[in-house]
C-alpha atoms as a PDB file:
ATOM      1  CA  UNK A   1      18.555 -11.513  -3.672  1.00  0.00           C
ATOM      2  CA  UNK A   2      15.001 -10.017  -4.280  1.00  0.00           C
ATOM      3  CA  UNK A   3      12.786 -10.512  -6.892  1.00  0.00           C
ATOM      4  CA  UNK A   4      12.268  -7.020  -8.494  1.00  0.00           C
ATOM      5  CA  UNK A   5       9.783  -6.725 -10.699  1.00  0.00           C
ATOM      6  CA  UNK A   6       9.241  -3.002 -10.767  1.00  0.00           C
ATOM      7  CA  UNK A   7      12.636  -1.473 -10.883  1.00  0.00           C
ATOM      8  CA  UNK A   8      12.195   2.489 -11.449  1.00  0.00           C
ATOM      9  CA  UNK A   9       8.807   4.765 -12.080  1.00  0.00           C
ATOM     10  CA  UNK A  10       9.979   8.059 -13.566  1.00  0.00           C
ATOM     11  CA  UNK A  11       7.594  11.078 -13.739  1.00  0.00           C
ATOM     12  CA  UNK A  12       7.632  12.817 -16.921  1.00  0.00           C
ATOM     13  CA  UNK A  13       5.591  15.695 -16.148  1.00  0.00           C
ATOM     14  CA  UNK A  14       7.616  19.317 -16.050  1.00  0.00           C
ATOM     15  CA  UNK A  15       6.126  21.109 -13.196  1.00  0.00           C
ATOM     16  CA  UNK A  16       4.447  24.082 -14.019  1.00  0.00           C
ATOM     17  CA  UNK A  17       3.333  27.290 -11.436  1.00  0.00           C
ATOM     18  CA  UNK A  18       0.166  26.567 -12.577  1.00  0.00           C
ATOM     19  CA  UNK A  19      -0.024  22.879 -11.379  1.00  0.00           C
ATOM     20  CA  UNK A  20      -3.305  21.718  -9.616  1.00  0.00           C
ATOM     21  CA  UNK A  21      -3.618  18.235  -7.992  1.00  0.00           C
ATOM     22  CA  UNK A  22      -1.807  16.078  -8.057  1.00  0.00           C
ATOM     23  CA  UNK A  23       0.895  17.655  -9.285  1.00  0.00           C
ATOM     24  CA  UNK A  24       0.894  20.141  -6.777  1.00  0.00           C
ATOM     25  CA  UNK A  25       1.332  17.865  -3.781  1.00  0.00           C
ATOM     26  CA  UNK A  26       5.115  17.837  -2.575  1.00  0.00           C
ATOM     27  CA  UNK A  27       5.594  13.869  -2.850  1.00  0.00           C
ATOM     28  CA  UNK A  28       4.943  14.294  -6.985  1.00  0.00           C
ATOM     29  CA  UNK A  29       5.940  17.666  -7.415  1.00  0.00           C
ATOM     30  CA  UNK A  30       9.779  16.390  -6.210  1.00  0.00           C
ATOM     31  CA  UNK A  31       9.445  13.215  -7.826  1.00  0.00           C
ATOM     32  CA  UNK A  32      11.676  12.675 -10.729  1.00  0.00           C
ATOM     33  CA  UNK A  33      12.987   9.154 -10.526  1.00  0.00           C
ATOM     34  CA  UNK A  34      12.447   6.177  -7.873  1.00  0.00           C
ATOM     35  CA  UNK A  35      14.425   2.943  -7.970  1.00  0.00           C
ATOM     36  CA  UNK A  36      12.927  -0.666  -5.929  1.00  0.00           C
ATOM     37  CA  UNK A  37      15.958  -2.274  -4.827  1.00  0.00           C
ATOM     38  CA  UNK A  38      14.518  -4.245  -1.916  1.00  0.00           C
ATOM     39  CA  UNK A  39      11.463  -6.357  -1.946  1.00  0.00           C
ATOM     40  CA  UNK A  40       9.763  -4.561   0.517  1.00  0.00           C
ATOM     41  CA  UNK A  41       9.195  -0.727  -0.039  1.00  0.00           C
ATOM     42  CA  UNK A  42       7.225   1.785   2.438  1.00  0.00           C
ATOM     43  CA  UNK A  43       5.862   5.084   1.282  1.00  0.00           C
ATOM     44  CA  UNK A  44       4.591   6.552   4.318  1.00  0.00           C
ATOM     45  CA  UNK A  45       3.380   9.934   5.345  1.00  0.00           C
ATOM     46  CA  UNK A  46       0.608  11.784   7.440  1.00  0.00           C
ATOM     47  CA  UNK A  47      -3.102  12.055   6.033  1.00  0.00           C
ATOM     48  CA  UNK A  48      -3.324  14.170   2.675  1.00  0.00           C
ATOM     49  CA  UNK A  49       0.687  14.064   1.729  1.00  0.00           C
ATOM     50  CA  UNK A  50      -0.192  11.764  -1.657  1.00  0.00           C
ATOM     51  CA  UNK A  51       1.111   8.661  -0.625  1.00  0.00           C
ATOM     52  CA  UNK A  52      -2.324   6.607  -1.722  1.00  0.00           C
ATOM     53  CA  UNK A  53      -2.419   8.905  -5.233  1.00  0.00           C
ATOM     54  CA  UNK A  54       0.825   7.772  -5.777  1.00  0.00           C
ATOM     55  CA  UNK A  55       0.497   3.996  -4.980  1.00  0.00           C
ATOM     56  CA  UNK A  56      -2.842   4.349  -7.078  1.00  0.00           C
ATOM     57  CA  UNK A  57      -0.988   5.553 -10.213  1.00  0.00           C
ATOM     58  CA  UNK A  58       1.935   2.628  -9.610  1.00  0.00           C
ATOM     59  CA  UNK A  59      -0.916   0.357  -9.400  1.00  0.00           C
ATOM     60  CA  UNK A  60      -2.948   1.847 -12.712  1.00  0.00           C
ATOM     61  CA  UNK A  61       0.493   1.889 -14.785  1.00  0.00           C
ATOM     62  CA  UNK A  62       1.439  -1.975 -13.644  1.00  0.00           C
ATOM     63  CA  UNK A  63      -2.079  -2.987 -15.292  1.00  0.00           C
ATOM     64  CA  UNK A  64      -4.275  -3.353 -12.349  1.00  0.00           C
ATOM     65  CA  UNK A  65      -7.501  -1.480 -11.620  1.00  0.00           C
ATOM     66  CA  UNK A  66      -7.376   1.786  -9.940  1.00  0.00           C
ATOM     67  CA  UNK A  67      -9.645   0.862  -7.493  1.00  0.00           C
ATOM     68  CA  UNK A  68      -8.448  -2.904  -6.391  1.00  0.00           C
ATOM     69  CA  UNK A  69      -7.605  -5.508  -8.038  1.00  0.00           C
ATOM     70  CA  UNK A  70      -5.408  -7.473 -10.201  1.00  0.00           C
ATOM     71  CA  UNK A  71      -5.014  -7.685 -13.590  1.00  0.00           C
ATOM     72  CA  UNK A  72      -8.691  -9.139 -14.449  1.00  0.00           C
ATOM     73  CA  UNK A  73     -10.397  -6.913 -12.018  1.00  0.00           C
ATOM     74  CA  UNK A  74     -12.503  -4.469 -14.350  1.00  0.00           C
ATOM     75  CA  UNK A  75     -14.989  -2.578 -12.596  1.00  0.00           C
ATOM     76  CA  UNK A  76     -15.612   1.307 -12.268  1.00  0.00           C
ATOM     77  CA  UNK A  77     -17.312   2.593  -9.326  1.00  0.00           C
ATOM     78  CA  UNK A  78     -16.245   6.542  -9.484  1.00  0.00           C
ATOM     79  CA  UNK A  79     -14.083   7.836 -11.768  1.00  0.00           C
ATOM     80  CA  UNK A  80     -11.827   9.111  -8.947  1.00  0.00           C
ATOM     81  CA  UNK A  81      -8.237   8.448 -10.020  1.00  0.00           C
ATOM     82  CA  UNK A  82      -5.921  10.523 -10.990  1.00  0.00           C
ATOM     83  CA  UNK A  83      -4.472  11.654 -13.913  1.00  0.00           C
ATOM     84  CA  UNK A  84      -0.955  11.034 -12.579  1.00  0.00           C
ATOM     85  CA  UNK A  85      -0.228   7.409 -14.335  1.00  0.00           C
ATOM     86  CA  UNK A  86      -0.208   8.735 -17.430  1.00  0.00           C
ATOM     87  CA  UNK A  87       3.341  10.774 -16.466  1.00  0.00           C
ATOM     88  CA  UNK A  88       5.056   8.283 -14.874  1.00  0.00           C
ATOM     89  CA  UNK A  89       7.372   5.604 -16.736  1.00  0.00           C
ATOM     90  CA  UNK A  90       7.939   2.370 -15.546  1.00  0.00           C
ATOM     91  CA  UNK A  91      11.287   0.810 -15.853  1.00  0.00           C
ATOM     92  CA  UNK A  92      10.669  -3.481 -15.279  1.00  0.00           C
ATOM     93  CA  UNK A  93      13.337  -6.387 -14.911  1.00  0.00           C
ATOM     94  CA  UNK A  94      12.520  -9.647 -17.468  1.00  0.00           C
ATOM     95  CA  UNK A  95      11.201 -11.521 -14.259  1.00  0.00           C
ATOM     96  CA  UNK A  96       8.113 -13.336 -15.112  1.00  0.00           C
ATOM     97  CA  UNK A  97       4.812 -11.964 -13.208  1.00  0.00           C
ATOM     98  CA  UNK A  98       2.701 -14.764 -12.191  1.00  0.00           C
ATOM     99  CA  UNK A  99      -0.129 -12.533 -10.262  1.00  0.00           C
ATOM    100  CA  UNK A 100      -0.597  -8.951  -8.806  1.00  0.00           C
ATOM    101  CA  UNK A 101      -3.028  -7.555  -6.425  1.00  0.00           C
ATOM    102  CA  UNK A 102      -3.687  -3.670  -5.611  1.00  0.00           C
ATOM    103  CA  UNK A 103      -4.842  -3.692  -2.126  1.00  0.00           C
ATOM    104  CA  UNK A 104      -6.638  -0.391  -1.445  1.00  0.00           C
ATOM    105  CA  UNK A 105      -8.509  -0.267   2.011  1.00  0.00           C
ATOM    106  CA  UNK A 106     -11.059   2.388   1.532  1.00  0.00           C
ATOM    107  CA  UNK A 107     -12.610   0.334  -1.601  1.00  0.00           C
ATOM    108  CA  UNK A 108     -12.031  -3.216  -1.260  1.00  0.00           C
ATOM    109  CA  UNK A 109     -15.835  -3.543  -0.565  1.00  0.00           C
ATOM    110  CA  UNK A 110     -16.154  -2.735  -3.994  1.00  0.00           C
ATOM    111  CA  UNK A 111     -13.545  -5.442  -4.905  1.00  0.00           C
ATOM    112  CA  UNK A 112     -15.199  -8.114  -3.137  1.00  0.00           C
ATOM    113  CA  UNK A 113     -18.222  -6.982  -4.803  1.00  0.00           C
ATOM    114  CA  UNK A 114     -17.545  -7.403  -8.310  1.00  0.00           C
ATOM    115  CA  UNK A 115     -15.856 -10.441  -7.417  1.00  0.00           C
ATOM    116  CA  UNK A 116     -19.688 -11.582  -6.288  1.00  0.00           C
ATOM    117  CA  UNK A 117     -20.686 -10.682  -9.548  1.00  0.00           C
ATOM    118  CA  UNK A 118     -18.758 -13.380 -11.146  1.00  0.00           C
ATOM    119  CA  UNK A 119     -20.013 -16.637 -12.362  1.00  0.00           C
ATOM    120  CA  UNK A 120     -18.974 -20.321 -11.180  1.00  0.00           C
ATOM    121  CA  UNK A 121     -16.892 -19.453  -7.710  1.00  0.00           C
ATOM    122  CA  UNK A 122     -14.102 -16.676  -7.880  1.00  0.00           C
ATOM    123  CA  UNK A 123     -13.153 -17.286  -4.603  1.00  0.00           C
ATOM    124  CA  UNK A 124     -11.230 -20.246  -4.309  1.00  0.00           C
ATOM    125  CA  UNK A 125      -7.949 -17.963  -4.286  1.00  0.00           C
ATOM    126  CA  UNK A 126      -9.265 -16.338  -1.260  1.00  0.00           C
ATOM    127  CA  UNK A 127     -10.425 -19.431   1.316  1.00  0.00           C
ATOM    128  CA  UNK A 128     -13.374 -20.647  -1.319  1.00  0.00           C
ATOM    129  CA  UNK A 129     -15.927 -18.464   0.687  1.00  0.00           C
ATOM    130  CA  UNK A 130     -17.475 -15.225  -0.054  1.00  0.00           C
ATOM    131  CA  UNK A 131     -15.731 -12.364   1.846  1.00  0.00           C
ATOM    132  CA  UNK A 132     -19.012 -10.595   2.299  1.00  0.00           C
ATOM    133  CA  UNK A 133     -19.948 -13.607   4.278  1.00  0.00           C
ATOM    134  CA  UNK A 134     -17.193 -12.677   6.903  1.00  0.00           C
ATOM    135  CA  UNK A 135     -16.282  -9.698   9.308  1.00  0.00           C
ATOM    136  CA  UNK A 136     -14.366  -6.957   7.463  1.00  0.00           C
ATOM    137  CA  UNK A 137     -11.672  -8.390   9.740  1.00  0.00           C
ATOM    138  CA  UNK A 138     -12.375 -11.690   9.016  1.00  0.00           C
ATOM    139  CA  UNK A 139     -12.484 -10.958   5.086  1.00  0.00           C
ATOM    140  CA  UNK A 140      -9.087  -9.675   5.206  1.00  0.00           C
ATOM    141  CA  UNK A 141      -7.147 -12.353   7.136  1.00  0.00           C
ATOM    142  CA  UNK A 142      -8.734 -14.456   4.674  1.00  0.00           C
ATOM    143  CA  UNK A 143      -7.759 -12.320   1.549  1.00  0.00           C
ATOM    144  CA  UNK A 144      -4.186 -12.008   3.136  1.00  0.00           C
ATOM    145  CA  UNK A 145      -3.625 -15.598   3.961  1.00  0.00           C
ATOM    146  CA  UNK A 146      -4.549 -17.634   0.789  1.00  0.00           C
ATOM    147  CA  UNK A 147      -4.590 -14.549  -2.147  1.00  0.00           C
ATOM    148  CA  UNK A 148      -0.527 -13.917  -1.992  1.00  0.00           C
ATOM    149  CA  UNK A 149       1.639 -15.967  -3.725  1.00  0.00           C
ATOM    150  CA  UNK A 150       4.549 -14.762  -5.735  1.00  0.00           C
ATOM    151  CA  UNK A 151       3.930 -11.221  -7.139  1.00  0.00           C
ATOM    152  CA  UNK A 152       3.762  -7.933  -7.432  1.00  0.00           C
ATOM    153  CA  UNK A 153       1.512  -6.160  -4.599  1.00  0.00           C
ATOM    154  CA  UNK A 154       0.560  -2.627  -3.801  1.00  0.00           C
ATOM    155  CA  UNK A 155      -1.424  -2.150  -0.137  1.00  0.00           C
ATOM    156  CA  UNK A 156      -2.680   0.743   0.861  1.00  0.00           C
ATOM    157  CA  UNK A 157      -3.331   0.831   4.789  1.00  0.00           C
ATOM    158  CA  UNK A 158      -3.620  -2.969   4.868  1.00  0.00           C
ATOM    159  CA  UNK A 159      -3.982  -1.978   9.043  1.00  0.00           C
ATOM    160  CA  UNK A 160      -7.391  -0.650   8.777  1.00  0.00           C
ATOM    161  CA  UNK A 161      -9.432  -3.565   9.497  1.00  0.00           C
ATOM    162  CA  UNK A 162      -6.433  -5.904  11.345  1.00  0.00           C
ATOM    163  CA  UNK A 163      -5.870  -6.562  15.257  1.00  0.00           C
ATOM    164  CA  UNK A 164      -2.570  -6.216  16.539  1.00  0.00           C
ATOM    165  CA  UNK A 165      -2.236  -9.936  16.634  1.00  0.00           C
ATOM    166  CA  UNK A 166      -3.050  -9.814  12.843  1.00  0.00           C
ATOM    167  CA  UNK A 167      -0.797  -7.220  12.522  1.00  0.00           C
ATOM    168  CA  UNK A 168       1.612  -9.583  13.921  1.00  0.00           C
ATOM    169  CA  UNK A 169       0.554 -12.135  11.523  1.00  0.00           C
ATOM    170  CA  UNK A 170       0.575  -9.909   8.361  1.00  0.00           C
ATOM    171  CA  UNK A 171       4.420  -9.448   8.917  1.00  0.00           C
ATOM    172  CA  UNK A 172       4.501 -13.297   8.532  1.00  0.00           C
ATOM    173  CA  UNK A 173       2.233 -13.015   5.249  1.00  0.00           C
ATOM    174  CA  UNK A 174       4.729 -10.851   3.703  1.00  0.00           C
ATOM    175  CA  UNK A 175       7.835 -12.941   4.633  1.00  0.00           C
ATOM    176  CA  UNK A 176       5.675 -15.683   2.679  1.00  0.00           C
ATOM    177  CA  UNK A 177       5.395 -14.009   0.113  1.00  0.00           C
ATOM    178  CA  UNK A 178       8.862 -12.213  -0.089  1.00  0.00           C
ATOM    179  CA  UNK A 179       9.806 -16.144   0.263  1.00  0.00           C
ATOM    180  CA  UNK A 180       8.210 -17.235  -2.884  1.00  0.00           C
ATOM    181  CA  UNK A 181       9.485 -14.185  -4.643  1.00  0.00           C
ATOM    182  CA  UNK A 182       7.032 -11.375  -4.386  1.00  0.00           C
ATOM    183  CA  UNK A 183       7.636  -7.630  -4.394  1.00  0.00           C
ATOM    184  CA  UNK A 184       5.496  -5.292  -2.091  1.00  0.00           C
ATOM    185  CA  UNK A 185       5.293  -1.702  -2.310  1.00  0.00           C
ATOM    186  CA  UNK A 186       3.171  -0.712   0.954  1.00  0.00           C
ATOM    187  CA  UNK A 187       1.653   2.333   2.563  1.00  0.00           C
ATOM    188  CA  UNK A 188       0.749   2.017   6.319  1.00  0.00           C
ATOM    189  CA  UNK A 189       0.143   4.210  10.054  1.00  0.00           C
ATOM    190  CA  UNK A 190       1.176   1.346  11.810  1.00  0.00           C
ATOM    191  CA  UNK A 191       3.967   0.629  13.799  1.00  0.00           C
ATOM    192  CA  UNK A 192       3.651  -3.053  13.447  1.00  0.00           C
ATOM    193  CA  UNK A 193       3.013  -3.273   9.480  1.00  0.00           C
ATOM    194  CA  UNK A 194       6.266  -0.966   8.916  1.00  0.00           C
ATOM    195  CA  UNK A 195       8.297  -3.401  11.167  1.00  0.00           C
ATOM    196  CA  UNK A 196       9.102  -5.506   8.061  1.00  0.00           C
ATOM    197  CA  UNK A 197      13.058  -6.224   8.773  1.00  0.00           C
ATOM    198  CA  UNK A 198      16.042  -4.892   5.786  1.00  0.00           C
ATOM    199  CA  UNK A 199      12.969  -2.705   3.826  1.00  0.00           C
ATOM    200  CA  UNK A 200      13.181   0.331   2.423  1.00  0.00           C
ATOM    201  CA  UNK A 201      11.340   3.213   4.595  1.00  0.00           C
ATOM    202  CA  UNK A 202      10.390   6.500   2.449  1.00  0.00           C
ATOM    203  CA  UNK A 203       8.704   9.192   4.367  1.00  0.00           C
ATOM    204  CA  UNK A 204       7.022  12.142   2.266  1.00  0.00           C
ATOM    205  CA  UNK A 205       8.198  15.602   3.446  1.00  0.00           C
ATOM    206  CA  UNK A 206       7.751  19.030   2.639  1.00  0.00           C
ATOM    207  CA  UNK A 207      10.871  17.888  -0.210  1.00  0.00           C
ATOM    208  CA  UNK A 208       9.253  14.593  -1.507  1.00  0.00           C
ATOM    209  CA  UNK A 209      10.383  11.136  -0.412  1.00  0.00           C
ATOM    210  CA  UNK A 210      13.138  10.414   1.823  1.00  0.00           C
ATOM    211  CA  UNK A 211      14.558   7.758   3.316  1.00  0.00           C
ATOM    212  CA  UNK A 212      14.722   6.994   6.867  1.00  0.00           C
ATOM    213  CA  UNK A 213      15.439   3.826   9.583  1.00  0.00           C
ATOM    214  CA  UNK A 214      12.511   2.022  11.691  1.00  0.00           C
ATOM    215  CA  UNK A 215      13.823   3.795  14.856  1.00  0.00           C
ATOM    216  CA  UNK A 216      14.005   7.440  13.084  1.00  0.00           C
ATOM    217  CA  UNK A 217      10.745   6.888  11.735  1.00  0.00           C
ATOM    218  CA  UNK A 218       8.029   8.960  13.001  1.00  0.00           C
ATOM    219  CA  UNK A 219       5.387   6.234  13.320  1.00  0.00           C
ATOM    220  CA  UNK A 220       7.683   4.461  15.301  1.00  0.00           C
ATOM    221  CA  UNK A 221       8.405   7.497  17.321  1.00  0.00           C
ATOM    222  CA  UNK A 222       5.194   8.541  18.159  1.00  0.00           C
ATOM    223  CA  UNK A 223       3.822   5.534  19.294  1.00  0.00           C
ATOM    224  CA  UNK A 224       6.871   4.975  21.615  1.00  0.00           C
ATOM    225  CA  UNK A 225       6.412   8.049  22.926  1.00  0.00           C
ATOM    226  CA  UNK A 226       2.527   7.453  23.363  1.00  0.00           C
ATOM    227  CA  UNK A 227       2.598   4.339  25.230  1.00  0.00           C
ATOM    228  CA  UNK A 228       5.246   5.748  27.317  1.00  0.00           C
ATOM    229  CA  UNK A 229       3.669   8.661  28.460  1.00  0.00           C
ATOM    230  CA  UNK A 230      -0.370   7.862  28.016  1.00  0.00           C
ATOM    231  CA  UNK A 231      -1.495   9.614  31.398  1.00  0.00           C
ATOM    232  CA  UNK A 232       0.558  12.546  30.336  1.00  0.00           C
ATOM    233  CA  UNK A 233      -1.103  12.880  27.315  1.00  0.00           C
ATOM    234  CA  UNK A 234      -4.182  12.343  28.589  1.00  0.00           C
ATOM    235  CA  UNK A 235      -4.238  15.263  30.860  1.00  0.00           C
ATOM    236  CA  UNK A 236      -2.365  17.328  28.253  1.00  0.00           C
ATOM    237  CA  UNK A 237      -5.722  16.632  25.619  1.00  0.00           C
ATOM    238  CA  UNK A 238      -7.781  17.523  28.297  1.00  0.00           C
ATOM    239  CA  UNK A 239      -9.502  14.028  28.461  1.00  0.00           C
ATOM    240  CA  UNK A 240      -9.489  14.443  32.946  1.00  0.00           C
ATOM    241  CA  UNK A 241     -12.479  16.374  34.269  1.00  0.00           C
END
């Protein structure tokens, strides 16, 4: 049975004709109630369709910082966030949370940094060297191999920096953690990452979230159809002189 720890997020904001961002984007603006029933979650949709302002705001409301972190991370580099966590509601079970983590790809630089800024050494939960003295890459197998436990996690295009062979591997870092009782709620472009078996697959539309299969799923789709037909492509792009 999975460990839910975040059960339902309700948005209490009435939308208005007047909304701006983000309340104007279609995955909020359809968003009245979401229930976690599996330990893995995907919210997944194309470039600019909200799914990061969401996971942000589900991040900010479960007590973690807005732009990485867990529950002691307190830094500020921009004031960037949204206003968004202050309408949404979260509904949570009685299990005890032993750690969280708000994986956000675009500022974990800043992450690492304030964790440099720490006294003694702050990264024994993280291979007991410095990220900064790694590859991105490198950094991030690290952060993914020793840092989850059992929890509540939010990542946000944990692909950007990862091989397909770490890919590969970060399916087996989730089933880890799943096994010791974590729940993940996950954004991703990949193929690979969203190949998580028995999760729950949300795509945002032009009507807000809705749920769809591995094999309906556009990510999945695409690239299937990419691989199969590269030269095609190709010369349909343009890319032959």
């Amino acid at each position: 049975m999975a460990n839910i720890f975040l059960s339902t997020i309700i948005n209490t904001h009435e939308p208005q004709p007047e909304d701006k961002y983000p309340f104007n984007i279609p995955v909020i603006k359809h968003l009245k109630e979401l229930n976690f029933t599996t330990s893995v979650t995907y919210i997944i949709g194309e470039n600019g369709s909200g799914k990061s302002t969401l996971l942000e705001a589900i991040a900010v409301r479960m007590g973690m910082n807005a732009e990485g972190g867990g529950r002691n991370f307190n830094f500020r580099t921009t004031e960037t966030h949204s206003e968004l966590y202050e309408a949404l509601r979260t509904v949570k079970t009685p299990y005890y949370l032993y750690d969280n983590f708000f994986y956000r790809a675009e500022s974990f630089y800043n992450a690492v940094s304030y964790l440099e800024s720490l006294p003694d050494n702050p990264f024994y939960s993280y291979g007991g060297k410095s990220l900064h003295e790694r590859s991105h890459g490198e950094g991030m197998v690290n952060f993914f191999e020793n840092r989850l436990e059992q929890g509540f996690y939010i990542f946000d295009e944990p692909e950007a920096a990862l091989s397909y062979q770490n890919q590969l591997r970060f399916l087996l870092w989730m089933k880890n953690a799943v096994d010791a009782g974590s729940q993940i709620i996950i954004s991703t472009h990949s193929p690979v990452i969203l190949a998580y078996p028995d999760a729950t697959i949300l795509v945002i539309g032009e009507n807000g979230l809705e749920p769809t299969t591995y094999e309906d799923c556009y990510i999945y789709r695409d690239m299937y159809a990419f691989v199969s037909n590269v030269k095609l492509i190709q010369q349909e792009l343009g890319l032959y002189d």
